[in-house]
PDB file of N, CA and C in Angstrom:
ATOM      1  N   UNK A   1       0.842  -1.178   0.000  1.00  0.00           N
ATOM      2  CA  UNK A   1       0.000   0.000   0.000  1.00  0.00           C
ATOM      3  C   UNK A   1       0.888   1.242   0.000  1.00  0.00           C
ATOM      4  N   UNK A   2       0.203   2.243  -0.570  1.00  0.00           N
ATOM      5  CA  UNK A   2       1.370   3.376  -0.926  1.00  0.00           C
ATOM      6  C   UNK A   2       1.064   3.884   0.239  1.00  0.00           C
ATOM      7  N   UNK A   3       2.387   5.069   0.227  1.00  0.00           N
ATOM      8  CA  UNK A   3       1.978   5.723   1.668  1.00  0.00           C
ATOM      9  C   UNK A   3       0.781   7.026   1.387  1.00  0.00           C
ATOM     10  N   UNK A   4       0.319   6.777   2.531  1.00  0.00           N
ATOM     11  CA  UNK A   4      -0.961   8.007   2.127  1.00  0.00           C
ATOM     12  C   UNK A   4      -0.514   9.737   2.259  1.00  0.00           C
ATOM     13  N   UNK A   5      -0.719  10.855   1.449  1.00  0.00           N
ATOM     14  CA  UNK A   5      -0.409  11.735   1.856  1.00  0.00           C
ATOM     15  C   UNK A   5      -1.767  12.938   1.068  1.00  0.00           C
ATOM     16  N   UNK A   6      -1.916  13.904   1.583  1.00  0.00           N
ATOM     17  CA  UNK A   6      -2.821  14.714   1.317  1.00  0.00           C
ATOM     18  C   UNK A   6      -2.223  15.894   0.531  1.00  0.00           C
ATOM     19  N   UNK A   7      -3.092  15.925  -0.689  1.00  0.00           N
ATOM     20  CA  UNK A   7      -2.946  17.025  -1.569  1.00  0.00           C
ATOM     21  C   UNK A   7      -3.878  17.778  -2.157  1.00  0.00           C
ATOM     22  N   UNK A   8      -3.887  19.286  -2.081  1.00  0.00           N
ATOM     23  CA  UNK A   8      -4.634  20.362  -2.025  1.00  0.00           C
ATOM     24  C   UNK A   8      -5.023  20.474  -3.245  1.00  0.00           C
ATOM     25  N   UNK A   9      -6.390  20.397  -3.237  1.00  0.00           N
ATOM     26  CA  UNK A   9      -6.912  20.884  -4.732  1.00  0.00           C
ATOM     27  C   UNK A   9      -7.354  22.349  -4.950  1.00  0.00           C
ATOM     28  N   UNK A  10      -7.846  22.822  -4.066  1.00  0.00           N
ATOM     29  CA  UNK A  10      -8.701  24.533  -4.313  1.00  0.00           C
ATOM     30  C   UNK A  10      -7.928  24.964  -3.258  1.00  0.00           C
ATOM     31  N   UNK A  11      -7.423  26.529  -3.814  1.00  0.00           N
ATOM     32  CA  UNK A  11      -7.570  27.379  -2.809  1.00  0.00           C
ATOM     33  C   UNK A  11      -8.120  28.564  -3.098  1.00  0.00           C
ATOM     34  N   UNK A  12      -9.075  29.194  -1.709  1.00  0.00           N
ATOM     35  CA  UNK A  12      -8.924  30.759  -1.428  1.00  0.00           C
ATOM     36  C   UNK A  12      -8.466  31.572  -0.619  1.00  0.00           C
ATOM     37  N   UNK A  13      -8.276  32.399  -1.683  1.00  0.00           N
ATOM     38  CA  UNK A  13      -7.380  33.190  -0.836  1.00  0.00           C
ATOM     39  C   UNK A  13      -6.044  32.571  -0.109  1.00  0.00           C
ATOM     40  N   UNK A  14      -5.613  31.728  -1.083  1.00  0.00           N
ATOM     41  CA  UNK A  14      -4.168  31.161  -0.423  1.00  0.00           C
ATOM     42  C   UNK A  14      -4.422  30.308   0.612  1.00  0.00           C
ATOM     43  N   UNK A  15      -5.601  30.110   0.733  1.00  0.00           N
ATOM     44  CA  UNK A  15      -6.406  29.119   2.166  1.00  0.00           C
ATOM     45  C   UNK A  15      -6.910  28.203   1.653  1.00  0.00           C
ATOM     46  N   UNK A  16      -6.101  26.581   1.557  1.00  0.00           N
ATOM     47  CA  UNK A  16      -7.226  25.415   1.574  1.00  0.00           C
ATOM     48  C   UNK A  16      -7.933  25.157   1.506  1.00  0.00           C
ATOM     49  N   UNK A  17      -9.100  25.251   0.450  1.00  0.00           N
ATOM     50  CA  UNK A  17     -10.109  24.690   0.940  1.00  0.00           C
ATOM     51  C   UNK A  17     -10.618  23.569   0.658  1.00  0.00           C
ATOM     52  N   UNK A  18      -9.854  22.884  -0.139  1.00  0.00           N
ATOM     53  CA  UNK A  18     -10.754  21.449  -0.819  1.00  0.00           C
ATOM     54  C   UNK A  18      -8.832  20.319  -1.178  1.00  0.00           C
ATOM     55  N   UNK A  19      -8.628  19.421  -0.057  1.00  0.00           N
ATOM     56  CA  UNK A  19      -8.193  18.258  -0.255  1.00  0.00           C
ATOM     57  C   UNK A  19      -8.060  17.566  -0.821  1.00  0.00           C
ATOM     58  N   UNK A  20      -7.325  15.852  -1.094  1.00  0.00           N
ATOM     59  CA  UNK A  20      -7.737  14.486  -1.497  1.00  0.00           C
ATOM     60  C   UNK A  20      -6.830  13.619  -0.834  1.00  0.00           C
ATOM     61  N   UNK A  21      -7.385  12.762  -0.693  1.00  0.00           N
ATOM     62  CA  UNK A  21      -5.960  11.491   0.125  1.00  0.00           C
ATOM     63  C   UNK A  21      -5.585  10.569  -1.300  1.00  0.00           C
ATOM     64  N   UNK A  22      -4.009  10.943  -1.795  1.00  0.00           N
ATOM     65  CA  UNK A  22      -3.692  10.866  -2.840  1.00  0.00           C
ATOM     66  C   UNK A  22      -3.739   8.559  -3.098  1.00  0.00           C
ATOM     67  N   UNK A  23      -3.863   8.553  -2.022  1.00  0.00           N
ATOM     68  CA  UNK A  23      -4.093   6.694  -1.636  1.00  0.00           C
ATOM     69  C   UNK A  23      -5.146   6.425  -1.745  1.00  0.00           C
ATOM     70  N   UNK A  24      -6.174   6.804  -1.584  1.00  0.00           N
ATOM     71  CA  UNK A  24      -7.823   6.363  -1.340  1.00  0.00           C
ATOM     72  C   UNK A  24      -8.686   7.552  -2.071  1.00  0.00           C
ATOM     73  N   UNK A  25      -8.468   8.645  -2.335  1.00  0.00           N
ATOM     74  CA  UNK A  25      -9.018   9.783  -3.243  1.00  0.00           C
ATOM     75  C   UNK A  25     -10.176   9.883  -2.318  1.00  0.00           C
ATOM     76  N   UNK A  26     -10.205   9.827  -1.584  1.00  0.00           N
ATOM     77  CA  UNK A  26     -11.000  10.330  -0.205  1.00  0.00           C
ATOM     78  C   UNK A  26     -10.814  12.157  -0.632  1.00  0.00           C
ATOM     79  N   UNK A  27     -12.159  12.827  -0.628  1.00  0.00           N
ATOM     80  CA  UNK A  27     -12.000  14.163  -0.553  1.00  0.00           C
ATOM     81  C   UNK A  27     -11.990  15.006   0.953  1.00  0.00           C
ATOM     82  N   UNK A  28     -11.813  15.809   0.882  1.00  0.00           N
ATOM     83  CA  UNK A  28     -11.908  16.845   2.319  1.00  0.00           C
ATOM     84  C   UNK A  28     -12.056  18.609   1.742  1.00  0.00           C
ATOM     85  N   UNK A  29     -13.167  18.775   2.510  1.00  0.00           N
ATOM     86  CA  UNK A  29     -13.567  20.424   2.144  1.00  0.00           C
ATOM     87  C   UNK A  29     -13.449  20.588   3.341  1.00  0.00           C
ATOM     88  N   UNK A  30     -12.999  22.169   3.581  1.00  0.00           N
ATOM     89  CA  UNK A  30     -13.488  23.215   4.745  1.00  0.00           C
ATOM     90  C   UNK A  30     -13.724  24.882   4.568  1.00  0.00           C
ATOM     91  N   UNK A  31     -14.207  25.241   4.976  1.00  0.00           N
ATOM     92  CA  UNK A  31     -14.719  26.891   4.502  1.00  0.00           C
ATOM     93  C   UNK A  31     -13.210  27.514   5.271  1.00  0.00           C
ATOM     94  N   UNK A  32     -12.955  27.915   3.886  1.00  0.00           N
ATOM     95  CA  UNK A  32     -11.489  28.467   4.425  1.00  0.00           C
ATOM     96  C   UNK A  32     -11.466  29.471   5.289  1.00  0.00           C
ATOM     97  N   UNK A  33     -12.419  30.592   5.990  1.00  0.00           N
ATOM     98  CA  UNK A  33     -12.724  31.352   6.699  1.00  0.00           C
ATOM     99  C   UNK A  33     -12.596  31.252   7.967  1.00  0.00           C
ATOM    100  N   UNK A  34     -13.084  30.074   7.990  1.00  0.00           N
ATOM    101  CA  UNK A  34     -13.196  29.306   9.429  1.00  0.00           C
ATOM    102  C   UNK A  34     -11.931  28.476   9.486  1.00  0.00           C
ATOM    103  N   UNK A  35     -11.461  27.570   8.910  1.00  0.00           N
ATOM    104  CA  UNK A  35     -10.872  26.388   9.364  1.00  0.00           C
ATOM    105  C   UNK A  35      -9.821  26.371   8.548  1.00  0.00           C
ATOM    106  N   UNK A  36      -9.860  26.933   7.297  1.00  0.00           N
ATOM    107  CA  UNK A  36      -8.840  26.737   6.357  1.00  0.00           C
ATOM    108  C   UNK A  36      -7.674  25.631   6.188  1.00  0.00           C
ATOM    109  N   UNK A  37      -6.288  25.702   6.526  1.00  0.00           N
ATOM    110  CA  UNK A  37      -5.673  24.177   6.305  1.00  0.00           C
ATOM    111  C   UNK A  37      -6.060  22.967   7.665  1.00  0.00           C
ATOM    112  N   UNK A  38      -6.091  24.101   8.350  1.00  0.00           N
ATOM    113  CA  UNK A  38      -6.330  23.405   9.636  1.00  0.00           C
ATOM    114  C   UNK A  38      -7.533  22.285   9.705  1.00  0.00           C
ATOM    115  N   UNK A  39      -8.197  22.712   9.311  1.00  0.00           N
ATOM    116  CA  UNK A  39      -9.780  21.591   8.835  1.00  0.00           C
ATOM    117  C   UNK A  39      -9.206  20.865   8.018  1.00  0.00           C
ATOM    118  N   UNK A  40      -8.964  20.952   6.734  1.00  0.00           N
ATOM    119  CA  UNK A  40      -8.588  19.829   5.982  1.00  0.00           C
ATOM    120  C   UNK A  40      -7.264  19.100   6.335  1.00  0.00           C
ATOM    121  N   UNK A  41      -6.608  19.521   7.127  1.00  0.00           N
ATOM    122  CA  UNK A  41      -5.552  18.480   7.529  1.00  0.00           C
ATOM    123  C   UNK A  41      -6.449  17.645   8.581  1.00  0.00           C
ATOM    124  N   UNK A  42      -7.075  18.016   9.427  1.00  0.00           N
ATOM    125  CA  UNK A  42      -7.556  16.866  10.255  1.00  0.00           C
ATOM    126  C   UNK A  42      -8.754  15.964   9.874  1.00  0.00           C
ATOM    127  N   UNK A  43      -9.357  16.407   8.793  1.00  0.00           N
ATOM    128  CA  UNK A  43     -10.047  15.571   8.566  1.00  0.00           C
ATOM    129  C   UNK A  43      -9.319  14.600   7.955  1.00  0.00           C
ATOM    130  N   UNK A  44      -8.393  14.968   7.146  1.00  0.00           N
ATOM    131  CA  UNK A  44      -7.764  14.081   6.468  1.00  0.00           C
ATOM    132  C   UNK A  44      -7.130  13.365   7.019  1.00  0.00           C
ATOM    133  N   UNK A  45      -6.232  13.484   8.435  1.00  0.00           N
ATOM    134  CA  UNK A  45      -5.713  12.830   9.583  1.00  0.00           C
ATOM    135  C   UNK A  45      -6.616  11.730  10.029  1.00  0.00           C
ATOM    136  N   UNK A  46      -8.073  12.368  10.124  1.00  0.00           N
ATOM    137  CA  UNK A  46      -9.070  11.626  11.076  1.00  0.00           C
ATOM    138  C   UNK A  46      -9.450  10.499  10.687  1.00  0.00           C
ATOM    139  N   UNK A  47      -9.388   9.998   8.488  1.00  0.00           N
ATOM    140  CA  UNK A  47     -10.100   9.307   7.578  1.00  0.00           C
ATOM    141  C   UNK A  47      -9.276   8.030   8.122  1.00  0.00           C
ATOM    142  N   UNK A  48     -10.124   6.783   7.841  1.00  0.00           N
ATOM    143  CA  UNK A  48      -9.356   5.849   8.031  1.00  0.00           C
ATOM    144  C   UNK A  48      -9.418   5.172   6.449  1.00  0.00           C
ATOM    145  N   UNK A  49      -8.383   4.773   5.804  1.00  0.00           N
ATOM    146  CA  UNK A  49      -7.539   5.088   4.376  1.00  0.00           C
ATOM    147  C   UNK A  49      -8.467   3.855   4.152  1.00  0.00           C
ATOM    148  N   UNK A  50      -8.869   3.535   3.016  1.00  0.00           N
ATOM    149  CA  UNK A  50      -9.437   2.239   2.149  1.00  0.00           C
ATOM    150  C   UNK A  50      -8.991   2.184   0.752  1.00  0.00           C
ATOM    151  N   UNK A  51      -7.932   2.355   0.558  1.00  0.00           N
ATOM    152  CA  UNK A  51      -7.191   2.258  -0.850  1.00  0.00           C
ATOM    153  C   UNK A  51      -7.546   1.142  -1.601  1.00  0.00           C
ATOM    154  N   UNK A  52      -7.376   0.197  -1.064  1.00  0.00           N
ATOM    155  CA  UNK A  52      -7.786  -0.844  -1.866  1.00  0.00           C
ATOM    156  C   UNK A  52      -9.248  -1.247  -2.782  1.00  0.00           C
ATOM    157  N   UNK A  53      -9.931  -0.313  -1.764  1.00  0.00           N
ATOM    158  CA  UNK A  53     -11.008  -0.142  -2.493  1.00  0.00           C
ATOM    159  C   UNK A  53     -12.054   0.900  -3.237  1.00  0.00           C
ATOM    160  N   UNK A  54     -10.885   2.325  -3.450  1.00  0.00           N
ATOM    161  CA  UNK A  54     -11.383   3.158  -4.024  1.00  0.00           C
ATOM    162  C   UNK A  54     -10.191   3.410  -5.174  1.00  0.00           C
ATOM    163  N   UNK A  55      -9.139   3.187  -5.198  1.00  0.00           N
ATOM    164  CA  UNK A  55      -8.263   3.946  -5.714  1.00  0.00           C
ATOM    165  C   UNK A  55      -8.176   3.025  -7.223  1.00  0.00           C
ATOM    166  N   UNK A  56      -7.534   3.999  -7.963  1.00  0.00           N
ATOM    167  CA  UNK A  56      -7.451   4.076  -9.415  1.00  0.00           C
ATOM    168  C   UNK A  56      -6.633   2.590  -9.340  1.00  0.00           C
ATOM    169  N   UNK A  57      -6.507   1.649 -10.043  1.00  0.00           N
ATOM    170  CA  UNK A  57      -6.077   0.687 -10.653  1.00  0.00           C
ATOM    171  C   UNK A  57      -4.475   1.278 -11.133  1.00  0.00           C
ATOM    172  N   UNK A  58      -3.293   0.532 -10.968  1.00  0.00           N
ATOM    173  CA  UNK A  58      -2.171   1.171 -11.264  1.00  0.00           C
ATOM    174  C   UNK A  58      -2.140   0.741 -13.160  1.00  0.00           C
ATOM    175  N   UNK A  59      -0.962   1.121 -13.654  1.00  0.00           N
ATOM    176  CA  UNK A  59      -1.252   0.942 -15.269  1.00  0.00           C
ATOM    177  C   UNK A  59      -0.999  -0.134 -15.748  1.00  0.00           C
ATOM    178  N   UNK A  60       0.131  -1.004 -14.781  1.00  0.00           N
ATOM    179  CA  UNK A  60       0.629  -2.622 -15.255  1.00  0.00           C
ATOM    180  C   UNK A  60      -0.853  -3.463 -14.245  1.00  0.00           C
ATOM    181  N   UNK A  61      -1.844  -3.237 -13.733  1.00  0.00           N
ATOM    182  CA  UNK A  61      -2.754  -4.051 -12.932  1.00  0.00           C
ATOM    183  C   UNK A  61      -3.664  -4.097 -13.946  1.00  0.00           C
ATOM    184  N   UNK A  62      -3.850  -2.987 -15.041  1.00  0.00           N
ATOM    185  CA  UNK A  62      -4.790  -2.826 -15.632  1.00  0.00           C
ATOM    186  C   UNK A  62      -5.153  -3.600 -17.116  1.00  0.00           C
ATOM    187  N   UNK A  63      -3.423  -3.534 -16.879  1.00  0.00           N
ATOM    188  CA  UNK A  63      -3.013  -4.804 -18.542  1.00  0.00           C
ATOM    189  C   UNK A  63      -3.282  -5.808 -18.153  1.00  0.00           C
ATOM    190  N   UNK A  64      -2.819  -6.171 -16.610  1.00  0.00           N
ATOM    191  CA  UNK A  64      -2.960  -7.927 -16.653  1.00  0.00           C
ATOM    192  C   UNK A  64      -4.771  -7.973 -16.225  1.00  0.00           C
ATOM    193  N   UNK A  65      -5.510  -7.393 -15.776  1.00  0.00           N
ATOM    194  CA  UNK A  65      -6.924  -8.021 -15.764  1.00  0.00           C
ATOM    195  C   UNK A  65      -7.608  -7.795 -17.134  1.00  0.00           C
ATOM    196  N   UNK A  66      -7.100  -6.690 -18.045  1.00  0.00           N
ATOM    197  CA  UNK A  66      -7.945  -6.716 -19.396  1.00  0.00           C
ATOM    198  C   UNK A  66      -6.877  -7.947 -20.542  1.00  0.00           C
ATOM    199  N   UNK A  67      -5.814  -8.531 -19.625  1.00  0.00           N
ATOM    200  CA  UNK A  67      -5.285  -9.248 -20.759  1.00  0.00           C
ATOM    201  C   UNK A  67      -5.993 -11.158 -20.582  1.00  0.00           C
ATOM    202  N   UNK A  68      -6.879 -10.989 -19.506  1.00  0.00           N
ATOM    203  CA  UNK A  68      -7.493 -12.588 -18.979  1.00  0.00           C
ATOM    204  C   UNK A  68      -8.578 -12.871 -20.087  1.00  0.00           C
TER     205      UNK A  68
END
């Protein structure tokens, strides 16, 4: 399993507001006003990771199940 790490998709105003857990594509929003990185780091802290069952198929996994 890869290691999980969080990467920022939107910002305002230079403030966080919209996440993803680059392992599980788990999203995370917070109203940057209020909570800005601080919210989306802990939610993203808080997620418990399910990679295996959301995440994109790697590109050699994808040859060998369309090659059966």
């Amino acid at each position: 399993m890869a290691k999980r790490s969080l990467r920022i998709l939107k910002r305002v105003s230079n403030v966080p507001s919209r996440g993803i857990c680059e392992s599980c594509n788990a999203q995370f929003s917070a109203d940057p006003r209020q909570l800005g990185q601080s919210g989306v780091q802990q939610q993203f802290n808080a997620h418990k990771c399910e990679a295996s069952k959301n995440a994109a198929p790697v590109a050699g996994e994808k040859a060998k199940v369309e090659g059966k």
